[in-house]
PDB file of N, CA and C in Angstrom:
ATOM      1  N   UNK A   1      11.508   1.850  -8.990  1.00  0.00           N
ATOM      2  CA  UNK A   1      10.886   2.515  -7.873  1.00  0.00           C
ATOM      3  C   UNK A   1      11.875   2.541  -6.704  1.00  0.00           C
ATOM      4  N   UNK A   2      11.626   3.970  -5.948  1.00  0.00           N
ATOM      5  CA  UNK A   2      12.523   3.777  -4.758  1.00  0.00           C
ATOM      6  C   UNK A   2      11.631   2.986  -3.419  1.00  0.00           C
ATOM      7  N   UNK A   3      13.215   2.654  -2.498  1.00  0.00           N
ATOM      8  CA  UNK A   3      12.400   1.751  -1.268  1.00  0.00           C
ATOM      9  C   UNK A   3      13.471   2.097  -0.157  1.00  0.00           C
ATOM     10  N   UNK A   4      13.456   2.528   0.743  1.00  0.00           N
ATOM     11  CA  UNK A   4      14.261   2.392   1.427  1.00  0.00           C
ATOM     12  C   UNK A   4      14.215   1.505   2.724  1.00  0.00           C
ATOM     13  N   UNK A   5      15.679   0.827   2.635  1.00  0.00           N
ATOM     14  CA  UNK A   5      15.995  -0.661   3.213  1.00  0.00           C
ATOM     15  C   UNK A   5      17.033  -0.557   3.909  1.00  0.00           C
ATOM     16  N   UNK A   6      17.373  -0.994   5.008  1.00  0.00           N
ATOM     17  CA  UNK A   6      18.387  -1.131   5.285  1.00  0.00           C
ATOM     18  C   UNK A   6      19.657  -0.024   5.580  1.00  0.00           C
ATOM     19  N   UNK A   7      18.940   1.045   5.899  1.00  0.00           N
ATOM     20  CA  UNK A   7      19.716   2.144   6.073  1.00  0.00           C
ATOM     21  C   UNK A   7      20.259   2.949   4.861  1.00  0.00           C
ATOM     22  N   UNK A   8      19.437   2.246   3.772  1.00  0.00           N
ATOM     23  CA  UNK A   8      19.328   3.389   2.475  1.00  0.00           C
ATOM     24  C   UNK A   8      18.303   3.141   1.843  1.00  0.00           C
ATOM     25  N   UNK A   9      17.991   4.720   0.915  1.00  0.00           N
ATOM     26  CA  UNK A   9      17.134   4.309  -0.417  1.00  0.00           C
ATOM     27  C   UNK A   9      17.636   3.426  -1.106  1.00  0.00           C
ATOM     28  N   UNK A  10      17.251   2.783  -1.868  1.00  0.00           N
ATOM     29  CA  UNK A  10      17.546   1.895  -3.015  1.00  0.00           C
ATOM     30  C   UNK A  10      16.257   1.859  -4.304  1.00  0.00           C
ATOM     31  N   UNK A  11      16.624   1.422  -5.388  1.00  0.00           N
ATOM     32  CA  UNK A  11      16.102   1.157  -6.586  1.00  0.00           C
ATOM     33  C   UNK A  11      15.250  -0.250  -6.955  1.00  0.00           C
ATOM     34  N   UNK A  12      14.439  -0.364  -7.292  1.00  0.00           N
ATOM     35  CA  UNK A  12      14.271  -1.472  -7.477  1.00  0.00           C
ATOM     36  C   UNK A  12      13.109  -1.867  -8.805  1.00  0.00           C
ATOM     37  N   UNK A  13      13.667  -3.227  -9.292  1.00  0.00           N
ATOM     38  CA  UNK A  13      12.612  -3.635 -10.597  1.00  0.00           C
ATOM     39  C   UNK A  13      11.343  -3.646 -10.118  1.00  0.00           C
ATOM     40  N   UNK A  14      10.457  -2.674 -10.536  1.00  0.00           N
ATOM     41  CA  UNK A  14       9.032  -3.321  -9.877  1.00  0.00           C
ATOM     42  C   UNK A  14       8.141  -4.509 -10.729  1.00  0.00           C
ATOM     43  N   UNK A  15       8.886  -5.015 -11.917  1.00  0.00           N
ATOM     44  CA  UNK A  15       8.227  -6.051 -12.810  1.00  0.00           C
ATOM     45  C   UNK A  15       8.765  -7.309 -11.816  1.00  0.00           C
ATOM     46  N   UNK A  16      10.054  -7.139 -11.699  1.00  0.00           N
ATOM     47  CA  UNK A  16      10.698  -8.406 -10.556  1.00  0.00           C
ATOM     48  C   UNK A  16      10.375  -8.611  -9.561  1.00  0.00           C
ATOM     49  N   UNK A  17       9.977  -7.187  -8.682  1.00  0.00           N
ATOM     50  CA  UNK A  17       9.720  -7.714  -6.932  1.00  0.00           C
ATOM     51  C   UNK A  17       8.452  -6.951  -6.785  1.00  0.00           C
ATOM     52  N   UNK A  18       7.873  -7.465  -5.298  1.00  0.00           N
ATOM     53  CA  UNK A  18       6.522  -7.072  -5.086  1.00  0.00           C
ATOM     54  C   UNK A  18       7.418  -6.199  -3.380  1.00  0.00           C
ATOM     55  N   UNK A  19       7.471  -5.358  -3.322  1.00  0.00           N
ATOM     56  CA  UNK A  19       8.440  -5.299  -1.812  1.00  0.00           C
ATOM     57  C   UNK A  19       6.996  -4.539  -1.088  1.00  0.00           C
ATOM     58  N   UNK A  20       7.469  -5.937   0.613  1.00  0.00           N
ATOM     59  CA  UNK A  20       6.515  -6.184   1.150  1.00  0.00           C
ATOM     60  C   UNK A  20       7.799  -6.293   2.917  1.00  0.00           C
ATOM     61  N   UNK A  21       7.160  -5.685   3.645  1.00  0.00           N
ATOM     62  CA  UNK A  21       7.784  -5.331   4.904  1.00  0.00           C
ATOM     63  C   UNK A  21       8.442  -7.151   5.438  1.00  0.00           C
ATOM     64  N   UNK A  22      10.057  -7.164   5.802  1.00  0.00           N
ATOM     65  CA  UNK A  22      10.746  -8.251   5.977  1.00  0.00           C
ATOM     66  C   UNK A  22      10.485  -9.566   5.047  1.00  0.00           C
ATOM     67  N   UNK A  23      10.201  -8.646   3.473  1.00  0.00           N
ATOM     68  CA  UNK A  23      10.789 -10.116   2.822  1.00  0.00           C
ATOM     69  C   UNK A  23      11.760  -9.098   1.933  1.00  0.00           C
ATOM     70  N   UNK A  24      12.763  -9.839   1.675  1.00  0.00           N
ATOM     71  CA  UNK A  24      13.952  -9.335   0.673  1.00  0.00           C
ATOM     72  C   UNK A  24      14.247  -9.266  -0.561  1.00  0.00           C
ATOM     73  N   UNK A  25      14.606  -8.419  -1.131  1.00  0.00           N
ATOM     74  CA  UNK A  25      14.450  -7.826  -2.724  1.00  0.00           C
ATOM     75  C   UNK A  25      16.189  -7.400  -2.933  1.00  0.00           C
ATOM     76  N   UNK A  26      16.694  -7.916  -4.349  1.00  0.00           N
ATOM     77  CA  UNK A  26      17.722  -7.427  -4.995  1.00  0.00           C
ATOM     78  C   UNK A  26      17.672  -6.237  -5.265  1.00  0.00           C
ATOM     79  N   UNK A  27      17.939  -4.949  -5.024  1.00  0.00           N
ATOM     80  CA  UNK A  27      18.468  -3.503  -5.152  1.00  0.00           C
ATOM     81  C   UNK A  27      18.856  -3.312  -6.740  1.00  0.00           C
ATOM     82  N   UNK A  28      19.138  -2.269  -7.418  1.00  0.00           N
ATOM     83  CA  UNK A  28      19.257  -2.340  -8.581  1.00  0.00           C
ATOM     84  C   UNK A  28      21.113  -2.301  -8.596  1.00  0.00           C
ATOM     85  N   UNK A  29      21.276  -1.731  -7.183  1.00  0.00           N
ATOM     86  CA  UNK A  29      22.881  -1.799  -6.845  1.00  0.00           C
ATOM     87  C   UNK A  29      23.759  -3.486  -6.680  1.00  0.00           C
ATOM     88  N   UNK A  30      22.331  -4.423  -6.642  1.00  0.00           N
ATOM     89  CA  UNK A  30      23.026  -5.683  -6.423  1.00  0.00           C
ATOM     90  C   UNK A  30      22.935  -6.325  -5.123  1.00  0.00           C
ATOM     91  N   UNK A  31      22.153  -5.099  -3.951  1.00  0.00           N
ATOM     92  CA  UNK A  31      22.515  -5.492  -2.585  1.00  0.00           C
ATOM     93  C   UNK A  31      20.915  -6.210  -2.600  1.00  0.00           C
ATOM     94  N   UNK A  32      20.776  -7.167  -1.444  1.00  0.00           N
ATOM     95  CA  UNK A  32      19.157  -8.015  -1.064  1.00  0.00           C
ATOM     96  C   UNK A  32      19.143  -7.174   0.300  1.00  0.00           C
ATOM     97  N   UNK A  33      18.094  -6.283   0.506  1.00  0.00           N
ATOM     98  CA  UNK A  33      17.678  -5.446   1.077  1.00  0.00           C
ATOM     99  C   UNK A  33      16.536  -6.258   2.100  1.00  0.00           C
ATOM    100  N   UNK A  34      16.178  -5.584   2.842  1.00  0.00           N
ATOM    101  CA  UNK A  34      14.621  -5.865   3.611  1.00  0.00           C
ATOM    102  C   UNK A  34      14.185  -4.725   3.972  1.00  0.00           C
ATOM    103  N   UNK A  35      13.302  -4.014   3.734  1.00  0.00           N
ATOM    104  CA  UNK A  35      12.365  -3.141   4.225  1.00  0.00           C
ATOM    105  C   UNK A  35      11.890  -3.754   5.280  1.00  0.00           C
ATOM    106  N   UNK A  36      11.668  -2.838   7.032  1.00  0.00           N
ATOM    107  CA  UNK A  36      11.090  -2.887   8.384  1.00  0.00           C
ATOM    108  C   UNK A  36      10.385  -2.332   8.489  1.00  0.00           C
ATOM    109  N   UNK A  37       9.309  -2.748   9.068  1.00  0.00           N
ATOM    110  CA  UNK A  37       8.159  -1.493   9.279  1.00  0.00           C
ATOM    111  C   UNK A  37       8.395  -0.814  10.490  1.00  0.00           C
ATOM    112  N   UNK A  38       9.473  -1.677  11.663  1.00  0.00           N
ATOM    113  CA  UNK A  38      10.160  -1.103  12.586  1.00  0.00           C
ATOM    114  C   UNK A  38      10.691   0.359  12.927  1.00  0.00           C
ATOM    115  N   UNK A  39      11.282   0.137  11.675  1.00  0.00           N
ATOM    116  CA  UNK A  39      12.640   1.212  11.062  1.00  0.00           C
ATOM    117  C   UNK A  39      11.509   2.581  10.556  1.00  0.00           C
ATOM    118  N   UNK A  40      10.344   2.331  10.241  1.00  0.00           N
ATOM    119  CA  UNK A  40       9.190   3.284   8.959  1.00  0.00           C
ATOM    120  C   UNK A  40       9.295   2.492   7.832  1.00  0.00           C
ATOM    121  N   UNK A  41      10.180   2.226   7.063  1.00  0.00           N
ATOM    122  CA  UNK A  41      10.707   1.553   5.931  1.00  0.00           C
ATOM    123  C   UNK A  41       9.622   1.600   5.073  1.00  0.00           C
ATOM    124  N   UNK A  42       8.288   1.198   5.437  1.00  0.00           N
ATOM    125  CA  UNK A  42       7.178   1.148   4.616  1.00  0.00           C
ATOM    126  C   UNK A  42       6.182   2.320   4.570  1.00  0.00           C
ATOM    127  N   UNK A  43       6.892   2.963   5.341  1.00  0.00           N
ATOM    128  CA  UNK A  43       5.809   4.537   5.347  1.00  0.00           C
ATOM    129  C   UNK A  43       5.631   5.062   3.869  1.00  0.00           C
ATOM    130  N   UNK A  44       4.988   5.451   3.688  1.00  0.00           N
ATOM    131  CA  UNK A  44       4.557   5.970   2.005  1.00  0.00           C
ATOM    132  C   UNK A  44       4.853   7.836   2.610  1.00  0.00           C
ATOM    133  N   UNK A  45       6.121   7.728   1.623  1.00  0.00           N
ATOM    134  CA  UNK A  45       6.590   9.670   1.218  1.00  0.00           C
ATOM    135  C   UNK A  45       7.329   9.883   2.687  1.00  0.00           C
ATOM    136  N   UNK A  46       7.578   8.993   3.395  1.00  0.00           N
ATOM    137  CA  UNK A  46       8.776   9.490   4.293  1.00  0.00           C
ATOM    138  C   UNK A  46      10.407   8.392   4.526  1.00  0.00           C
ATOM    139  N   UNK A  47      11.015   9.457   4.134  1.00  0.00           N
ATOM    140  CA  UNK A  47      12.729   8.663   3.529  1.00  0.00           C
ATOM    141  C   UNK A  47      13.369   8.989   4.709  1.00  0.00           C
ATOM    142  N   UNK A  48      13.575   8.853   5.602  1.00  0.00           N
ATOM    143  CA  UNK A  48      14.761   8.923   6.887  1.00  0.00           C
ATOM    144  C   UNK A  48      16.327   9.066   6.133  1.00  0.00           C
ATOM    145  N   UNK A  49      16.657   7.689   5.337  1.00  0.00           N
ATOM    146  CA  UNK A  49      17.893   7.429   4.839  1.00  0.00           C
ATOM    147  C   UNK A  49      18.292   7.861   3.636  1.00  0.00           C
ATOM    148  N   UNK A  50      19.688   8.408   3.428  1.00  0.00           N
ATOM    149  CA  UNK A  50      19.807   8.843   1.940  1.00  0.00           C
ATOM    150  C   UNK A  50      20.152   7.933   1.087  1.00  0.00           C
ATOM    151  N   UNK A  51      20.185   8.178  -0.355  1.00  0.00           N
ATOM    152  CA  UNK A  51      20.152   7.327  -1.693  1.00  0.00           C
ATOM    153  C   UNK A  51      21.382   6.416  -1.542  1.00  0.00           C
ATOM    154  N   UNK A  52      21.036   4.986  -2.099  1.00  0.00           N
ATOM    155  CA  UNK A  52      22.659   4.273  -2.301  1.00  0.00           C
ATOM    156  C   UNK A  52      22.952   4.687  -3.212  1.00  0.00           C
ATOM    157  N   UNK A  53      23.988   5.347  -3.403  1.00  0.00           N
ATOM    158  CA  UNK A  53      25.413   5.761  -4.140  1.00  0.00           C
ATOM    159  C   UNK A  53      24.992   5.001  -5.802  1.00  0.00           C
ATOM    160  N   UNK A  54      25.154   2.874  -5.316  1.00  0.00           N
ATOM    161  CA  UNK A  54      25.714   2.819  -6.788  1.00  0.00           C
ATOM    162  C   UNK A  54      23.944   2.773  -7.310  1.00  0.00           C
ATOM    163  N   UNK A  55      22.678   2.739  -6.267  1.00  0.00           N
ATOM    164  CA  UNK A  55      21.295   2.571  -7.099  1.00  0.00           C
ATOM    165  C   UNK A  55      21.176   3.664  -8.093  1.00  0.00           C
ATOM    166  N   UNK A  56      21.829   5.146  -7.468  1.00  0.00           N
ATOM    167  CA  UNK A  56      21.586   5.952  -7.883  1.00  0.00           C
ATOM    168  C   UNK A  56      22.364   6.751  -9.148  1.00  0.00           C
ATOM    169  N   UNK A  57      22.855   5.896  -9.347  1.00  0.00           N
ATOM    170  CA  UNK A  57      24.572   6.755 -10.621  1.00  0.00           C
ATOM    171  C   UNK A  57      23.314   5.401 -11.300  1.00  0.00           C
ATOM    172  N   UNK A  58      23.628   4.139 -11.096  1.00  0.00           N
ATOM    173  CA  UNK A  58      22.840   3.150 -12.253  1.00  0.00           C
ATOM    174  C   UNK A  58      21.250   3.227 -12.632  1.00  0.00           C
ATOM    175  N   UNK A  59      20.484   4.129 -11.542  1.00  0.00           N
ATOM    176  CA  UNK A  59      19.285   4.303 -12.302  1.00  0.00           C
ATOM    177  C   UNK A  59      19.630   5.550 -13.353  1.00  0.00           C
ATOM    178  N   UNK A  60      20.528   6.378 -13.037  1.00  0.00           N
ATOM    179  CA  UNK A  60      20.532   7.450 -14.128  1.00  0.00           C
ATOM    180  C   UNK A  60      21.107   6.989 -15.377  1.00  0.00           C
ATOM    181  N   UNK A  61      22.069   6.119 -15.434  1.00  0.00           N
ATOM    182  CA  UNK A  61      22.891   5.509 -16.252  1.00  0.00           C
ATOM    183  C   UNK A  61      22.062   4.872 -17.305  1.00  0.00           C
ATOM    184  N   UNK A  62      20.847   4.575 -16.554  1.00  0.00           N
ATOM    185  CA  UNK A  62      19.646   3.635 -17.345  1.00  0.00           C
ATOM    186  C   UNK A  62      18.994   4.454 -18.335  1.00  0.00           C
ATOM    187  N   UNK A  63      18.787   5.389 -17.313  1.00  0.00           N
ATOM    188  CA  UNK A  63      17.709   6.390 -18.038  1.00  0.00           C
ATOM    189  C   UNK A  63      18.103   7.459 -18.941  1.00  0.00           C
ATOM    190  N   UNK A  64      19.399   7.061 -19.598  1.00  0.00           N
ATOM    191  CA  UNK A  64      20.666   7.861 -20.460  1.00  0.00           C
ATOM    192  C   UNK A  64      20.978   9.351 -20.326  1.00  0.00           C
ATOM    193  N   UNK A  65      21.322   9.494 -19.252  1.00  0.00           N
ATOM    194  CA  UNK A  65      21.465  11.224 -18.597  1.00  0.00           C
ATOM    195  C   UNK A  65      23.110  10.613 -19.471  1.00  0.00           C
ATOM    196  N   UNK A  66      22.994  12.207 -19.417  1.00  0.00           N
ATOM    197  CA  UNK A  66      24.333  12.399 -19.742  1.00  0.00           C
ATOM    198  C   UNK A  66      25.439  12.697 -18.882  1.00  0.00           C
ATOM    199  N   UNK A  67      26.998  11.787 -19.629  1.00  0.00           N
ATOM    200  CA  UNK A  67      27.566  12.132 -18.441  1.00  0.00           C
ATOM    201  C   UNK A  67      28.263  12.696 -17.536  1.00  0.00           C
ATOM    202  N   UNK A  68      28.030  13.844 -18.107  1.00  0.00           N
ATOM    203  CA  UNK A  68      28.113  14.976 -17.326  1.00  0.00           C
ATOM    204  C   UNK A  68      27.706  15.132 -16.275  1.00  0.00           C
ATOM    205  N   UNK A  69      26.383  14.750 -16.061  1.00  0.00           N
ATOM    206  CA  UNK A  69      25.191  14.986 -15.536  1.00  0.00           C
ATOM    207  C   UNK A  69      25.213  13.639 -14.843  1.00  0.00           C
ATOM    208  N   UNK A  70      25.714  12.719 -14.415  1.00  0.00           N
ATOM    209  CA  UNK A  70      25.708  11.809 -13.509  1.00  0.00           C
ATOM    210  C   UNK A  70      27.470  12.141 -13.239  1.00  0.00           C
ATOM    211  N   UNK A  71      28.072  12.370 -13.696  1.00  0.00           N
ATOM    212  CA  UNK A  71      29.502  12.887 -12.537  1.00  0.00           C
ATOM    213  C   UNK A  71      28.794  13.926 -11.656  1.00  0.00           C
ATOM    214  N   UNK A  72      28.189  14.719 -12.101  1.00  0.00           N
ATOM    215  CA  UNK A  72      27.624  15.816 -11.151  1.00  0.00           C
ATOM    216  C   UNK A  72      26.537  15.108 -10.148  1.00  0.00           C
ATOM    217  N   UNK A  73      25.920  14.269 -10.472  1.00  0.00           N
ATOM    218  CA  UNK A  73      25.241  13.591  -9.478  1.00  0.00           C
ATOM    219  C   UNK A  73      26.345  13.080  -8.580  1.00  0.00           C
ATOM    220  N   UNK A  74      26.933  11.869  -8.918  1.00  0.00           N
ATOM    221  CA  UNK A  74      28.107  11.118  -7.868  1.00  0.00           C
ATOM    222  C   UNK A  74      28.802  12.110  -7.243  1.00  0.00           C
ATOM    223  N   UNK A  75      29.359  13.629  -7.730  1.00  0.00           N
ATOM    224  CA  UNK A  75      30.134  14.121  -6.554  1.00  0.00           C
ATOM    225  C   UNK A  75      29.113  14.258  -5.294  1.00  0.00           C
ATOM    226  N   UNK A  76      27.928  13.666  -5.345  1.00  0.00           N
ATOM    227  CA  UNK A  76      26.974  14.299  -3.899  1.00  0.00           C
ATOM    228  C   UNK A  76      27.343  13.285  -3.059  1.00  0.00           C
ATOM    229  N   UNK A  77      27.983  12.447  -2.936  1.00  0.00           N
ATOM    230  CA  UNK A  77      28.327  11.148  -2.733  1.00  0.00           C
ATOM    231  C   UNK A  77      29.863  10.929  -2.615  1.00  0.00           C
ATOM    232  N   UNK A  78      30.113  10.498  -1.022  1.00  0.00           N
ATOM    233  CA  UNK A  78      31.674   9.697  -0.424  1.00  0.00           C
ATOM    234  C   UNK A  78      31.751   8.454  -1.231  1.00  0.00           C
ATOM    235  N   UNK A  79      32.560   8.107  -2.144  1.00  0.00           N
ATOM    236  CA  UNK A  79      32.939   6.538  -2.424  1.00  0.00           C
ATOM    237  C   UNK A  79      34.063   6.186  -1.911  1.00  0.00           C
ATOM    238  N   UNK A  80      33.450   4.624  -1.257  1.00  0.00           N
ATOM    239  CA  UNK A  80      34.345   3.859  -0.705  1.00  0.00           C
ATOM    240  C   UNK A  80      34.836   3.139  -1.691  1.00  0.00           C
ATOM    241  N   UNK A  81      36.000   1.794  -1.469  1.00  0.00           N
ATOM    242  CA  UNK A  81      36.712   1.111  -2.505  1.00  0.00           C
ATOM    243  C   UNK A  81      35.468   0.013  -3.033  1.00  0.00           C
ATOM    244  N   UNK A  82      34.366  -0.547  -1.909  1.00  0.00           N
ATOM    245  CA  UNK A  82      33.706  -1.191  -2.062  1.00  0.00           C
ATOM    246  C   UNK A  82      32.467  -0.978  -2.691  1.00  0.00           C
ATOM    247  N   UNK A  83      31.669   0.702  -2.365  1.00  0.00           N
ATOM    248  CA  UNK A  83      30.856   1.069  -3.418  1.00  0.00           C
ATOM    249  C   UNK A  83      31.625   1.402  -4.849  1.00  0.00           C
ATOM    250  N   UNK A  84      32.367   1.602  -5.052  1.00  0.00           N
ATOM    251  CA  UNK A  84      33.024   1.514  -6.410  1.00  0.00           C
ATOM    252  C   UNK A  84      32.953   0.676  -6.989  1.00  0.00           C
ATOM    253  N   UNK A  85      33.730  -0.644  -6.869  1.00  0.00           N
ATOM    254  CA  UNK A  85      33.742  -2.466  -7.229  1.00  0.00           C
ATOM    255  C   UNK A  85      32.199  -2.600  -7.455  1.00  0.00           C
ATOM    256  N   UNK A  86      31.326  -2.191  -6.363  1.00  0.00           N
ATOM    257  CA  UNK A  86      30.104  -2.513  -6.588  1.00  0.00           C
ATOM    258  C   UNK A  86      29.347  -2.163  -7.990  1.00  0.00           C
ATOM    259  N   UNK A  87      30.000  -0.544  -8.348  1.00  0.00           N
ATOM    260  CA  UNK A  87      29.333   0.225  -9.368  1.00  0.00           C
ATOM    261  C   UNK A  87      29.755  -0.720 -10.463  1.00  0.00           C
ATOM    262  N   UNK A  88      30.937  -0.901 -10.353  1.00  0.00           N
ATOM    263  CA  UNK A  88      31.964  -0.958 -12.108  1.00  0.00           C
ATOM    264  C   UNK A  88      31.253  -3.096 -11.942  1.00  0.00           C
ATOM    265  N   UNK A  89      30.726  -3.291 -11.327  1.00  0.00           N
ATOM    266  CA  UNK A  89      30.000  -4.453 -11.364  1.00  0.00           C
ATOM    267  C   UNK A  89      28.650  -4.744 -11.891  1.00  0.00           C
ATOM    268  N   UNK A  90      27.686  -3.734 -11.516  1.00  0.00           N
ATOM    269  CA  UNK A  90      26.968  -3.423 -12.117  1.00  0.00           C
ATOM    270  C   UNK A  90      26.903  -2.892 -13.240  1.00  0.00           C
ATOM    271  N   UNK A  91      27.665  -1.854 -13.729  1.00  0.00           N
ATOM    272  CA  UNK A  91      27.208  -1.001 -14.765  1.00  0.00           C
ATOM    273  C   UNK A  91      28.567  -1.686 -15.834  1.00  0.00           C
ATOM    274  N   UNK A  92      29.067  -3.303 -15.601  1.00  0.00           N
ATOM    275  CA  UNK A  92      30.139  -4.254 -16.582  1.00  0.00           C
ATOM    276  C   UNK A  92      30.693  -2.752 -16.763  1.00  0.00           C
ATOM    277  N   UNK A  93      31.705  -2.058 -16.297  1.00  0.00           N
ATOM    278  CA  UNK A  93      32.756  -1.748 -16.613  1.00  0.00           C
ATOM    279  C   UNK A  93      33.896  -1.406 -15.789  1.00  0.00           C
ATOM    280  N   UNK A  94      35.032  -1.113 -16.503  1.00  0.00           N
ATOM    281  CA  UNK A  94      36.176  -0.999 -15.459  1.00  0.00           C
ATOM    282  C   UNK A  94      36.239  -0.258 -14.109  1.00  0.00           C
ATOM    283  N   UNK A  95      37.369  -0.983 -13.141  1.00  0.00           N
ATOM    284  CA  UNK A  95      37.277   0.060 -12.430  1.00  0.00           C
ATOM    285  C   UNK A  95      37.609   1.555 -12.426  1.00  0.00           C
ATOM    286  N   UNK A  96      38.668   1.541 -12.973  1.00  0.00           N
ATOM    287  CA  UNK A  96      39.139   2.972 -13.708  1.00  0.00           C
ATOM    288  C   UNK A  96      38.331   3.799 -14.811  1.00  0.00           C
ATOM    289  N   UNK A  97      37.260   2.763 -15.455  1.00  0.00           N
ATOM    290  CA  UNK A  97      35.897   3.696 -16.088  1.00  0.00           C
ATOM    291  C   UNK A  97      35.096   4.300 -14.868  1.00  0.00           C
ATOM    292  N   UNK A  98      34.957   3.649 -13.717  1.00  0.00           N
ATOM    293  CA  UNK A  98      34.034   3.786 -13.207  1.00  0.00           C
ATOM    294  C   UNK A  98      34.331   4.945 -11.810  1.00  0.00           C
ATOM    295  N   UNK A  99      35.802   4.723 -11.638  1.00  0.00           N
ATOM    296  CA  UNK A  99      36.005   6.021 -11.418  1.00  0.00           C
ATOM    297  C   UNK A  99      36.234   7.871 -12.249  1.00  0.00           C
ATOM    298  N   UNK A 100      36.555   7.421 -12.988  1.00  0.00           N
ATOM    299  CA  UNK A 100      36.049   8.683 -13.846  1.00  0.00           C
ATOM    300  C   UNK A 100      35.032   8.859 -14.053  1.00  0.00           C
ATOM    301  N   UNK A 101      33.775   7.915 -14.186  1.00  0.00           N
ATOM    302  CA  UNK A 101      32.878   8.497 -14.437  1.00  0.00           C
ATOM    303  C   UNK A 101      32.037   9.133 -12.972  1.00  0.00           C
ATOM    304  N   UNK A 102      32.713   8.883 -11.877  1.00  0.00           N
ATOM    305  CA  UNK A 102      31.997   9.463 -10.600  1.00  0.00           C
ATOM    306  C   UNK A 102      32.974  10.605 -10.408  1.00  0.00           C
ATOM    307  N   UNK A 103      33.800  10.440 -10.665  1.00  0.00           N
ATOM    308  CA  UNK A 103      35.201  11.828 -10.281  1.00  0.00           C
ATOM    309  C   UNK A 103      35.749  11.050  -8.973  1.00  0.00           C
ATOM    310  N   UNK A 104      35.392   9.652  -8.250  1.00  0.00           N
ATOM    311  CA  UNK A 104      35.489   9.066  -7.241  1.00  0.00           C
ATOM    312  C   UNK A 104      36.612   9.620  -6.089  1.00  0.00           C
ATOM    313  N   UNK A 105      35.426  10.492  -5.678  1.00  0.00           N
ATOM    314  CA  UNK A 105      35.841  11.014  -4.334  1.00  0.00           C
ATOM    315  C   UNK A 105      35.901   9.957  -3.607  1.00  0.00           C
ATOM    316  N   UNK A 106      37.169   9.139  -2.666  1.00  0.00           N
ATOM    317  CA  UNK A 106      36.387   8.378  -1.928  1.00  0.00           C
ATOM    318  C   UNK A 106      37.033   8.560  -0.682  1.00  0.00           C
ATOM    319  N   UNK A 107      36.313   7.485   0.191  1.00  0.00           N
ATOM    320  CA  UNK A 107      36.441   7.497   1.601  1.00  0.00           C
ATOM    321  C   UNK A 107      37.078   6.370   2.085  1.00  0.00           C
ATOM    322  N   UNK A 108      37.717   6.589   3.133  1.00  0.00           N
ATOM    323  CA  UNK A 108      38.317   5.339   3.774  1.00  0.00           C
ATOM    324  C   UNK A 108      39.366   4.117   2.948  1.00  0.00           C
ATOM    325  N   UNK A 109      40.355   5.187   1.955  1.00  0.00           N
ATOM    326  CA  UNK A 109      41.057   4.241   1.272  1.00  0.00           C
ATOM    327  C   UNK A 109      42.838   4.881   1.569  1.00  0.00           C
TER     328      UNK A 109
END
């Protein structure tokens, strides 16, 4: 399920977490998030912030898109050196897999 936390959507196990406004949940990207009710965060059907990068290449990755079809997703998406490391961490593979498999446009390197 999506949640957005922390200045992004994110992914999350809903068998693992119950996400509940300022308590913190592991991301499917790896990050511990908090949803604010400050921020909206808990508004039901309104997203202010766009998708994290690696929630979103690894929920598709899950759900066996092809990959074609998740390079074409990731070009919607700036990668930094650090959302990268993050991906090829999550999804156990190289970094050099894990840039090919985004086409890793990135930013700030």
């Amino acid at each position: 399920m999506w949640q957005q936390a922390d200045g992004k959507r994110h992914v999350y196990d809903t068998v693992r977490h119950r996400v509940q406004a300022g308590c913190p949940f592991t991301a499917l990207c790896g990050e511990t998030v908090t949803p604010q009710i400050e921020r909206g965060d808990m508004t039901a059907g309104l997203w202010f912030d766009g998708e994290c990068p690696v929630c979103t290449v690894v929920l598709a990755k899950a759900l066996g898109w092809p990959v074609r079809e998740i390079f074409d997703l990731a070009h919607r998406f700036a990668w930094s050196l650090e959302l990268l490391t993050r991906l090829a961490e999550v999804l156990h593979c190289s970094f050099g897999e894990v840039t090919e498999l985004t086409g890793a446009r990135m930013v700030g390197a």
